[in-house]
PDB file of N, CA and C in Angstrom:
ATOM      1  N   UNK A   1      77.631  36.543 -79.647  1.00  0.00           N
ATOM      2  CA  UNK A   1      77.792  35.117 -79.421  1.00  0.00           C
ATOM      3  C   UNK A   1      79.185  34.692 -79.892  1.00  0.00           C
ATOM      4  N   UNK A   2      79.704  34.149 -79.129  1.00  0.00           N
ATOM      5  CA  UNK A   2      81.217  33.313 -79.656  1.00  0.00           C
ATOM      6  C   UNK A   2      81.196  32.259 -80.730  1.00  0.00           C
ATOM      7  N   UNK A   3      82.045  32.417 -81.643  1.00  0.00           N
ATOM      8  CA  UNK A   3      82.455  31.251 -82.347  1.00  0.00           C
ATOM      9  C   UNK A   3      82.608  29.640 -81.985  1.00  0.00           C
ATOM     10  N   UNK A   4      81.916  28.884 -82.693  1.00  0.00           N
ATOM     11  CA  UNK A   4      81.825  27.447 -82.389  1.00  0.00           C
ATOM     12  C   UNK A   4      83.255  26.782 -82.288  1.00  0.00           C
ATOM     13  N   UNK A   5      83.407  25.999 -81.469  1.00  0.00           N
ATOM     14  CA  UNK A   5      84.605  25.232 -81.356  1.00  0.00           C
ATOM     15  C   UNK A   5      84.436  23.911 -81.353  1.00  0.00           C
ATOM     16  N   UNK A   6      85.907  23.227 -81.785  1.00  0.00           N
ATOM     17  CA  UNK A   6      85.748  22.111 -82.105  1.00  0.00           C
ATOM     18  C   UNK A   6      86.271  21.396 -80.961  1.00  0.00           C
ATOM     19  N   UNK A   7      85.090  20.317 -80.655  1.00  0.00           N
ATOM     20  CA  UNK A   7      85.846  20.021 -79.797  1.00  0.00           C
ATOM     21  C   UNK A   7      86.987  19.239 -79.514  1.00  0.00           C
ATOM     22  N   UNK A   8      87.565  18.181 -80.863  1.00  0.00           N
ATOM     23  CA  UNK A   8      88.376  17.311 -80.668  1.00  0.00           C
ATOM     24  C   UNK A   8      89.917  18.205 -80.614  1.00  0.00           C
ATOM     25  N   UNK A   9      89.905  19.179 -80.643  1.00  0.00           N
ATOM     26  CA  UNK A   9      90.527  20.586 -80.612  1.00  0.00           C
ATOM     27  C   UNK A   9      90.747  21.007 -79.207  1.00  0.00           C
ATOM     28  N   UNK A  10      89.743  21.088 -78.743  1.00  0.00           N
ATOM     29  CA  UNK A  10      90.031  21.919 -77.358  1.00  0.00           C
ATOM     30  C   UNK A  10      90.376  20.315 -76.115  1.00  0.00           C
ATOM     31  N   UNK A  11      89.307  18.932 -76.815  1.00  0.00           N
ATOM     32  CA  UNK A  11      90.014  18.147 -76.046  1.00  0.00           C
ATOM     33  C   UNK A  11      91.446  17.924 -76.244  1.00  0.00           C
ATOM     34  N   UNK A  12      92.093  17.885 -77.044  1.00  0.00           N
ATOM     35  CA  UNK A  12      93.573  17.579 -77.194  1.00  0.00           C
ATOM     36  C   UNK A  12      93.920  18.507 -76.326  1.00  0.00           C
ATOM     37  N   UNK A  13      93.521  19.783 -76.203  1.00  0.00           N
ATOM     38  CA  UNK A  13      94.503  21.123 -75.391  1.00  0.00           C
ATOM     39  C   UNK A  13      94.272  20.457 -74.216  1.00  0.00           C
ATOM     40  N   UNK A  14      93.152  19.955 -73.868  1.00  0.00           N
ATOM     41  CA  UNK A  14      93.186  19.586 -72.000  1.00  0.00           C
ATOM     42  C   UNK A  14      93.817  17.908 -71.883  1.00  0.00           C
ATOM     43  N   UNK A  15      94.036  17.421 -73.001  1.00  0.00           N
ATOM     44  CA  UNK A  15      94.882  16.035 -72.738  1.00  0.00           C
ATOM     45  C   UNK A  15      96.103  16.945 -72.300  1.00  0.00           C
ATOM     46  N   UNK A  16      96.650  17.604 -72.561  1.00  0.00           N
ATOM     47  CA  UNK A  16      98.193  18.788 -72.209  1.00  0.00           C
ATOM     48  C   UNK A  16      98.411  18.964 -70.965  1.00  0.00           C
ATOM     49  N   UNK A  17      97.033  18.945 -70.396  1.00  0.00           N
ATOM     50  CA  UNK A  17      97.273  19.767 -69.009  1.00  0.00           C
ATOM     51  C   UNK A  17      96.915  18.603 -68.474  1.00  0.00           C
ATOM     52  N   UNK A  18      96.652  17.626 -68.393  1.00  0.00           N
ATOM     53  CA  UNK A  18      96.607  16.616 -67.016  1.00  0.00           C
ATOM     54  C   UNK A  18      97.740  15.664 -66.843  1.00  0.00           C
ATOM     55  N   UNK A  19      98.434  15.442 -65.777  1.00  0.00           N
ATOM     56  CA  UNK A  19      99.130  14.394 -65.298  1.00  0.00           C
ATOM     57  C   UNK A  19      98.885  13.525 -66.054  1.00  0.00           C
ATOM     58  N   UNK A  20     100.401  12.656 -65.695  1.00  0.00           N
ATOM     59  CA  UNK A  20     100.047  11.709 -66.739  1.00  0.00           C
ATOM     60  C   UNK A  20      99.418   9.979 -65.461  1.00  0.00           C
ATOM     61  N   UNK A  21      99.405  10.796 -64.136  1.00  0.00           N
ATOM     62  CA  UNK A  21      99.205   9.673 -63.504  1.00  0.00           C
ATOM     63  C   UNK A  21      97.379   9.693 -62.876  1.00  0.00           C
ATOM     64  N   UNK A  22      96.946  10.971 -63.452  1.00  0.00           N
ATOM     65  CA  UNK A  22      95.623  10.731 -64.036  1.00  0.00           C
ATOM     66  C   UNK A  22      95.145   9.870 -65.293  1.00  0.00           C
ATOM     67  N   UNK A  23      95.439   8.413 -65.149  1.00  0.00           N
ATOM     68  CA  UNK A  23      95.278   7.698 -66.018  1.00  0.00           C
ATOM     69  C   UNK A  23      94.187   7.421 -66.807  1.00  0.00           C
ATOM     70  N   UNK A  24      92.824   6.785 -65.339  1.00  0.00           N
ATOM     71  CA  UNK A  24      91.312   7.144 -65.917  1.00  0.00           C
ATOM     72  C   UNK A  24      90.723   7.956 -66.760  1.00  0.00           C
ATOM     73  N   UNK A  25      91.030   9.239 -66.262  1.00  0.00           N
ATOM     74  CA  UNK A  25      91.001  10.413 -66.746  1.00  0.00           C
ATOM     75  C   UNK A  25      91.349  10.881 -68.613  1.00  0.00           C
ATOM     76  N   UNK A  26      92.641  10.425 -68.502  1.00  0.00           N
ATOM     77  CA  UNK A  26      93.004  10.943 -69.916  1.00  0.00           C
ATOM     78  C   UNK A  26      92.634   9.986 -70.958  1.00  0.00           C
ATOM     79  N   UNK A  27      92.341   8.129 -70.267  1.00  0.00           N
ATOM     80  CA  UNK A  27      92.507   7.213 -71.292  1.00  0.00           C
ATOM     81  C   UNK A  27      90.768   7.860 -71.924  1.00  0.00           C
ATOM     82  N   UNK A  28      89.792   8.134 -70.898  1.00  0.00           N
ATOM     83  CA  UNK A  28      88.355   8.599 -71.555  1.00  0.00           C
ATOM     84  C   UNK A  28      88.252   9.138 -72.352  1.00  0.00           C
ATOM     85  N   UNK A  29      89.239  10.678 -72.047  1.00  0.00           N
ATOM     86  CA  UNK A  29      89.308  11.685 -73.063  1.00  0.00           C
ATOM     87  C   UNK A  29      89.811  10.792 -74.584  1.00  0.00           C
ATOM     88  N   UNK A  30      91.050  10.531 -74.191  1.00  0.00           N
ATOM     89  CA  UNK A  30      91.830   9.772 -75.151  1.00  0.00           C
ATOM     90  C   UNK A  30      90.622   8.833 -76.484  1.00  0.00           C
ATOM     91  N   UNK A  31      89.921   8.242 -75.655  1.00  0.00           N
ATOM     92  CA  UNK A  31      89.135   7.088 -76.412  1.00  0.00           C
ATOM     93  C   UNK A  31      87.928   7.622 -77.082  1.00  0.00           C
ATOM     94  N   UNK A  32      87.508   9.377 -76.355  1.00  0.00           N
ATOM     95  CA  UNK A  32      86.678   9.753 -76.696  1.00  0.00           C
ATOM     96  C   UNK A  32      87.540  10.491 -78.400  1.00  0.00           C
ATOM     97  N   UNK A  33      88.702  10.799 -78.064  1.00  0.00           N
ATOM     98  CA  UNK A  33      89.161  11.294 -79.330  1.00  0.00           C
ATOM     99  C   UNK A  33      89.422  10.602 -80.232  1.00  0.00           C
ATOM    100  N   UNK A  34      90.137   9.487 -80.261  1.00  0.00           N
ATOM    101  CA  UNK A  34      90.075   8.470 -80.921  1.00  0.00           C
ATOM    102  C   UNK A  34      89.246   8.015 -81.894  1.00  0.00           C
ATOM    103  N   UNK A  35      88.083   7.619 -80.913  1.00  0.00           N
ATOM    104  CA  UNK A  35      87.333   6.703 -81.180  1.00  0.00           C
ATOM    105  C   UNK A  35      85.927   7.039 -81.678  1.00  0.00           C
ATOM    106  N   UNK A  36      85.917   8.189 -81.594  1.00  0.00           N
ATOM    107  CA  UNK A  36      84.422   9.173 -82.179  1.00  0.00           C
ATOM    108  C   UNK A  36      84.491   9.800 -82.818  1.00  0.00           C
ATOM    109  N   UNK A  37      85.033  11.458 -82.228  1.00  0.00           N
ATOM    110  CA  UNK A  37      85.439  12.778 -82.895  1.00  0.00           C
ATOM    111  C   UNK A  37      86.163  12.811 -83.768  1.00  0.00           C
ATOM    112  N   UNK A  38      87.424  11.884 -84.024  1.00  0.00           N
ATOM    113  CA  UNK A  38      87.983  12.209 -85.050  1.00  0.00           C
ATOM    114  C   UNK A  38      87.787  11.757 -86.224  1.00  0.00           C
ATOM    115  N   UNK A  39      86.546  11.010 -86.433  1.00  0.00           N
ATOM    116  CA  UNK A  39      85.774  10.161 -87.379  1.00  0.00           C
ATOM    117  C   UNK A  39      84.729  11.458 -87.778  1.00  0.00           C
ATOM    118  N   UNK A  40      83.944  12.277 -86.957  1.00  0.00           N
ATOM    119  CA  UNK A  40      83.496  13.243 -86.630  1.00  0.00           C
ATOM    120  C   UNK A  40      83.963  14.370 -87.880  1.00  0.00           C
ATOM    121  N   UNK A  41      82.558  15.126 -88.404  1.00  0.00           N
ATOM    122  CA  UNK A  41      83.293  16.173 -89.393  1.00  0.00           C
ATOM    123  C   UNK A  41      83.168  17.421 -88.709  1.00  0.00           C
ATOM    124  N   UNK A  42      83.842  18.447 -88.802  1.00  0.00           N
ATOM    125  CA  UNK A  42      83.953  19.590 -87.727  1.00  0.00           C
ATOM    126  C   UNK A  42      83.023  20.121 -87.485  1.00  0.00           C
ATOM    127  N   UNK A  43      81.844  19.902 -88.687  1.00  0.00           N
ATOM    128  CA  UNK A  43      80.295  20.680 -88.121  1.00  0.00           C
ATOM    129  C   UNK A  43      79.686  19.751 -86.974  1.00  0.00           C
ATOM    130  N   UNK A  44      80.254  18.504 -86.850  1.00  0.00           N
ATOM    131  CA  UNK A  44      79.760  17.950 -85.678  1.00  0.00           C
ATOM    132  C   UNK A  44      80.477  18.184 -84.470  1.00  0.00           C
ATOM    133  N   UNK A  45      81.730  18.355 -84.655  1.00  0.00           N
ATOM    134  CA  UNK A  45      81.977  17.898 -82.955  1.00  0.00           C
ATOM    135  C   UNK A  45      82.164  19.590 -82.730  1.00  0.00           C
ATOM    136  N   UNK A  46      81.459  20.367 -83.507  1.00  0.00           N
ATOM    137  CA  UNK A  46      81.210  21.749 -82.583  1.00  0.00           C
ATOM    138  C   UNK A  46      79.428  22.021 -82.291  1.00  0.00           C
ATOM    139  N   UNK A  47      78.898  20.589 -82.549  1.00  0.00           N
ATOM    140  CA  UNK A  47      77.452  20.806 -82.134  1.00  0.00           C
ATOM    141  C   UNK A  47      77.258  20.255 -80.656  1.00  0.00           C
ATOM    142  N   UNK A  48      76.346  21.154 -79.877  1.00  0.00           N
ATOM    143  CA  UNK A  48      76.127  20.842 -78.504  1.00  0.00           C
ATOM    144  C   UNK A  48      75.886  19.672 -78.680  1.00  0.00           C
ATOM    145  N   UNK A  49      75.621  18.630 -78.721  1.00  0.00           N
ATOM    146  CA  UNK A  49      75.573  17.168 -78.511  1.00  0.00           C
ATOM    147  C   UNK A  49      76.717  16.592 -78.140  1.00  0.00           C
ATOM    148  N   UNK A  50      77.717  17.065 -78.773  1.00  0.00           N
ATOM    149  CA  UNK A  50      78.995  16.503 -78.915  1.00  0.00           C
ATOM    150  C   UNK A  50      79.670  17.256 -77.575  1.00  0.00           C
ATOM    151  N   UNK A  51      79.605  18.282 -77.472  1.00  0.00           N
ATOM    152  CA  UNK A  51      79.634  19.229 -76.021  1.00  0.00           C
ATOM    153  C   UNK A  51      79.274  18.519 -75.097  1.00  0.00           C
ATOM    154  N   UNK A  52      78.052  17.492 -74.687  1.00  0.00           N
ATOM    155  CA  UNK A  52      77.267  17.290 -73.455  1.00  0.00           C
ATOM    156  C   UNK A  52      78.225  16.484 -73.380  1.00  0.00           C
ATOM    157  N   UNK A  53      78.739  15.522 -74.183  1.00  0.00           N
ATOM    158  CA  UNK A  53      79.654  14.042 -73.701  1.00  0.00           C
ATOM    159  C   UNK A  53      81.112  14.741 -73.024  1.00  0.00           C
ATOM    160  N   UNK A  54      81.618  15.643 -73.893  1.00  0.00           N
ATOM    161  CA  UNK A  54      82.706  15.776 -72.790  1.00  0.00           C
ATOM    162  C   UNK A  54      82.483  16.980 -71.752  1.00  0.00           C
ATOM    163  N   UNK A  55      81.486  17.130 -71.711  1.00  0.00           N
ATOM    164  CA  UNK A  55      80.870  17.988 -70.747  1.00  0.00           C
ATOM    165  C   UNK A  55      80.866  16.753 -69.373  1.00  0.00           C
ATOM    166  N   UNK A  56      80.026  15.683 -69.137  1.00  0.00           N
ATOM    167  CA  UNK A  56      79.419  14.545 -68.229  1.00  0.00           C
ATOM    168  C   UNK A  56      81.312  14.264 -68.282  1.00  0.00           C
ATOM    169  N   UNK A  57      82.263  14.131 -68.812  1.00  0.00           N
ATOM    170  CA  UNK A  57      83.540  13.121 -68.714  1.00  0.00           C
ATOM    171  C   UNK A  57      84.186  14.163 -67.833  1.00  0.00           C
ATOM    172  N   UNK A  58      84.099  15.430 -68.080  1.00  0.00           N
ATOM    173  CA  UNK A  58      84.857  16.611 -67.351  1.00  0.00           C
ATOM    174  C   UNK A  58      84.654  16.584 -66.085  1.00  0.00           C
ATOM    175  N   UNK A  59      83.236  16.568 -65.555  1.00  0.00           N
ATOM    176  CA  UNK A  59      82.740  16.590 -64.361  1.00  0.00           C
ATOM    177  C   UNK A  59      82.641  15.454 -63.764  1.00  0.00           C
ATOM    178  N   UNK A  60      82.792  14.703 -64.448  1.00  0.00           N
ATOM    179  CA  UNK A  60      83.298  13.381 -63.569  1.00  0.00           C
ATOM    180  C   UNK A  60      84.424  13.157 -63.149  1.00  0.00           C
ATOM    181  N   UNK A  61      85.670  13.496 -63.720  1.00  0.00           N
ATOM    182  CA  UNK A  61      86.534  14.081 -63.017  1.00  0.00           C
ATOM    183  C   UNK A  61      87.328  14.933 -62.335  1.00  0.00           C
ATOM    184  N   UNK A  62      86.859  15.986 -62.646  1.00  0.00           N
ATOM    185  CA  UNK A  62      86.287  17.802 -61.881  1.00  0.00           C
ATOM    186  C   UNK A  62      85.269  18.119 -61.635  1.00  0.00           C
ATOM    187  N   UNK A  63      84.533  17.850 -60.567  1.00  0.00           N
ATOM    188  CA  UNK A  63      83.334  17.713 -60.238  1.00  0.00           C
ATOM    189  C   UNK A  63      83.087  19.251 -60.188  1.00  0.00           C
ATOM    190  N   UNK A  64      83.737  20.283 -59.450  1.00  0.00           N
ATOM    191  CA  UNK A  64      83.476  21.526 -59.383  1.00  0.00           C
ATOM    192  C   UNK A  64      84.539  22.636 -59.766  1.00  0.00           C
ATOM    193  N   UNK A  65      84.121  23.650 -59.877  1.00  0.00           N
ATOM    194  CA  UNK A  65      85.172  24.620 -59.891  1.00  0.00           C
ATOM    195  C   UNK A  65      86.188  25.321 -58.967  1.00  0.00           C
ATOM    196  N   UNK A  66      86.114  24.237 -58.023  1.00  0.00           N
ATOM    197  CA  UNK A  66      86.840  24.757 -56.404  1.00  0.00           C
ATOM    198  C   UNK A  66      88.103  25.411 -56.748  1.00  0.00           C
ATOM    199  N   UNK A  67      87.918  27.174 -56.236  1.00  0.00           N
ATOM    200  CA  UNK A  67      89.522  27.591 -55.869  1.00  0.00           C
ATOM    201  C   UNK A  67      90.291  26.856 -55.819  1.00  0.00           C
ATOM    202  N   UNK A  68      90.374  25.896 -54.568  1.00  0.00           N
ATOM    203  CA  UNK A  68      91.417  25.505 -53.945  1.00  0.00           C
ATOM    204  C   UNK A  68      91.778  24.308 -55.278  1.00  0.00           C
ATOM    205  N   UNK A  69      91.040  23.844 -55.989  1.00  0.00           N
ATOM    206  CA  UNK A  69      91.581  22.803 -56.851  1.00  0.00           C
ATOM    207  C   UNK A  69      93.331  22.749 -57.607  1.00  0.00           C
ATOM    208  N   UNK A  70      93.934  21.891 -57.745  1.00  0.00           N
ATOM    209  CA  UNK A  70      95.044  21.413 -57.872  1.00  0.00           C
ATOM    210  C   UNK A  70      95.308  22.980 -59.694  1.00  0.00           C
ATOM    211  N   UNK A  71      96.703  23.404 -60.199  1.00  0.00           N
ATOM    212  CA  UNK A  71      96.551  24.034 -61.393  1.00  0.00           C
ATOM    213  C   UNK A  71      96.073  23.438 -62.638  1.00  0.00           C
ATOM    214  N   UNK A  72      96.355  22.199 -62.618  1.00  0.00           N
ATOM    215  CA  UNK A  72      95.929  21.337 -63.668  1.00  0.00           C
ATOM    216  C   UNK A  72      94.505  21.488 -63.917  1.00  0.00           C
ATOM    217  N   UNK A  73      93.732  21.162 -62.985  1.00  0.00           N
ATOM    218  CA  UNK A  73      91.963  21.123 -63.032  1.00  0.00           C
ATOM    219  C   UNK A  73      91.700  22.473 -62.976  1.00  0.00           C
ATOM    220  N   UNK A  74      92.126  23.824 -62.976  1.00  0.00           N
ATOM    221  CA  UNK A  74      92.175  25.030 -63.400  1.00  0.00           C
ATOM    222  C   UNK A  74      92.365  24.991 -64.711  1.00  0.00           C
ATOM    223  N   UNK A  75      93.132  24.857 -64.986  1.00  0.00           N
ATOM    224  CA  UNK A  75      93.674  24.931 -66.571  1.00  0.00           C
ATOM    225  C   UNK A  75      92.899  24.443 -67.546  1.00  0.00           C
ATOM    226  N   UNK A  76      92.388  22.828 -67.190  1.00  0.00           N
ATOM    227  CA  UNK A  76      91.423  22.375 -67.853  1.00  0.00           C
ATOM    228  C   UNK A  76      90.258  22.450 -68.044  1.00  0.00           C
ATOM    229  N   UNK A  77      89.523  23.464 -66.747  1.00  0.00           N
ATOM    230  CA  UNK A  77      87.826  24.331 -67.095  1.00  0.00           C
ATOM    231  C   UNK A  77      88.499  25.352 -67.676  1.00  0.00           C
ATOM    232  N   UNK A  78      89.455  25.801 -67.769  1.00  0.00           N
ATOM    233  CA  UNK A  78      89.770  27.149 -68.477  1.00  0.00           C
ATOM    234  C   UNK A  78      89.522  26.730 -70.104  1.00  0.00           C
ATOM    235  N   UNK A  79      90.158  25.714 -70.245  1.00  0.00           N
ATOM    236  CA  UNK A  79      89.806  25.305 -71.528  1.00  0.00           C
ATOM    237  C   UNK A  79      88.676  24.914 -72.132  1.00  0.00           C
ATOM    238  N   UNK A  80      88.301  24.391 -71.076  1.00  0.00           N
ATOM    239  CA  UNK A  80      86.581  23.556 -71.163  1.00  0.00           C
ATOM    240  C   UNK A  80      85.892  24.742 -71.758  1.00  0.00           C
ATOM    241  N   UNK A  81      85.714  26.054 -70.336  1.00  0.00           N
ATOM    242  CA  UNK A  81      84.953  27.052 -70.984  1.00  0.00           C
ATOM    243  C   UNK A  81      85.585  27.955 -71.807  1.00  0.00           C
ATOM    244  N   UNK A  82      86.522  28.286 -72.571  1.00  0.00           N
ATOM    245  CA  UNK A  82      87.102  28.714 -73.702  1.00  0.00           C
ATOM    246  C   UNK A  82      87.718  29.920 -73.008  1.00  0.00           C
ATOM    247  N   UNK A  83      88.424  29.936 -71.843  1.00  0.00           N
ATOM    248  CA  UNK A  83      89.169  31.318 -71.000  1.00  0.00           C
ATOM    249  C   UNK A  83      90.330  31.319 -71.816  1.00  0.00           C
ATOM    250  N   UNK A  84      91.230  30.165 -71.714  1.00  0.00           N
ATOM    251  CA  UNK A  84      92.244  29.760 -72.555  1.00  0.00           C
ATOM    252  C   UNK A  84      92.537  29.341 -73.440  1.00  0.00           C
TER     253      UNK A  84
END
């Protein structure tokens, strides 16, 4: 089994990789880091609970894993699922 990750950790790595004219997009992440997780002590935001929320924010704006998807939305399931 892999080591737990944090997520206000791996979200910052995918704030990196998106445009910055994905605005929607990053202000969520953004507010989710902000405004929760980093209040958050690390045994929490590496518990699946904390996973499902930016799990539902990911796929709302990467709905799938399509090949053809842009490198950015590559980069950022890479991170999502811990490739990168």
């Amino acid at each position: 089994m892999s080591e737990p990750r944090d997520a206000l950790i791996v979200l910052m790595r995918i704030l990196q990789e998106i445009p910055e004219d994905q605005t929607e997009f990053r202000e969520e992440l953004e507010n989710l880091g902000k405004n929760s997780l980093a209040y958050r002590s690390p045994e929490i935001r590496m518990q699946p609970s904390t996973w499902v929320v930016v799990d539902v924010i990911m796929k709302k704006y990467i709905p799938d894993a399509d090949p053809n998807n842009e490198q950015w939305k590559k980069n950022c399931i890479d991170i999502f699922v811990g490739n990168k």
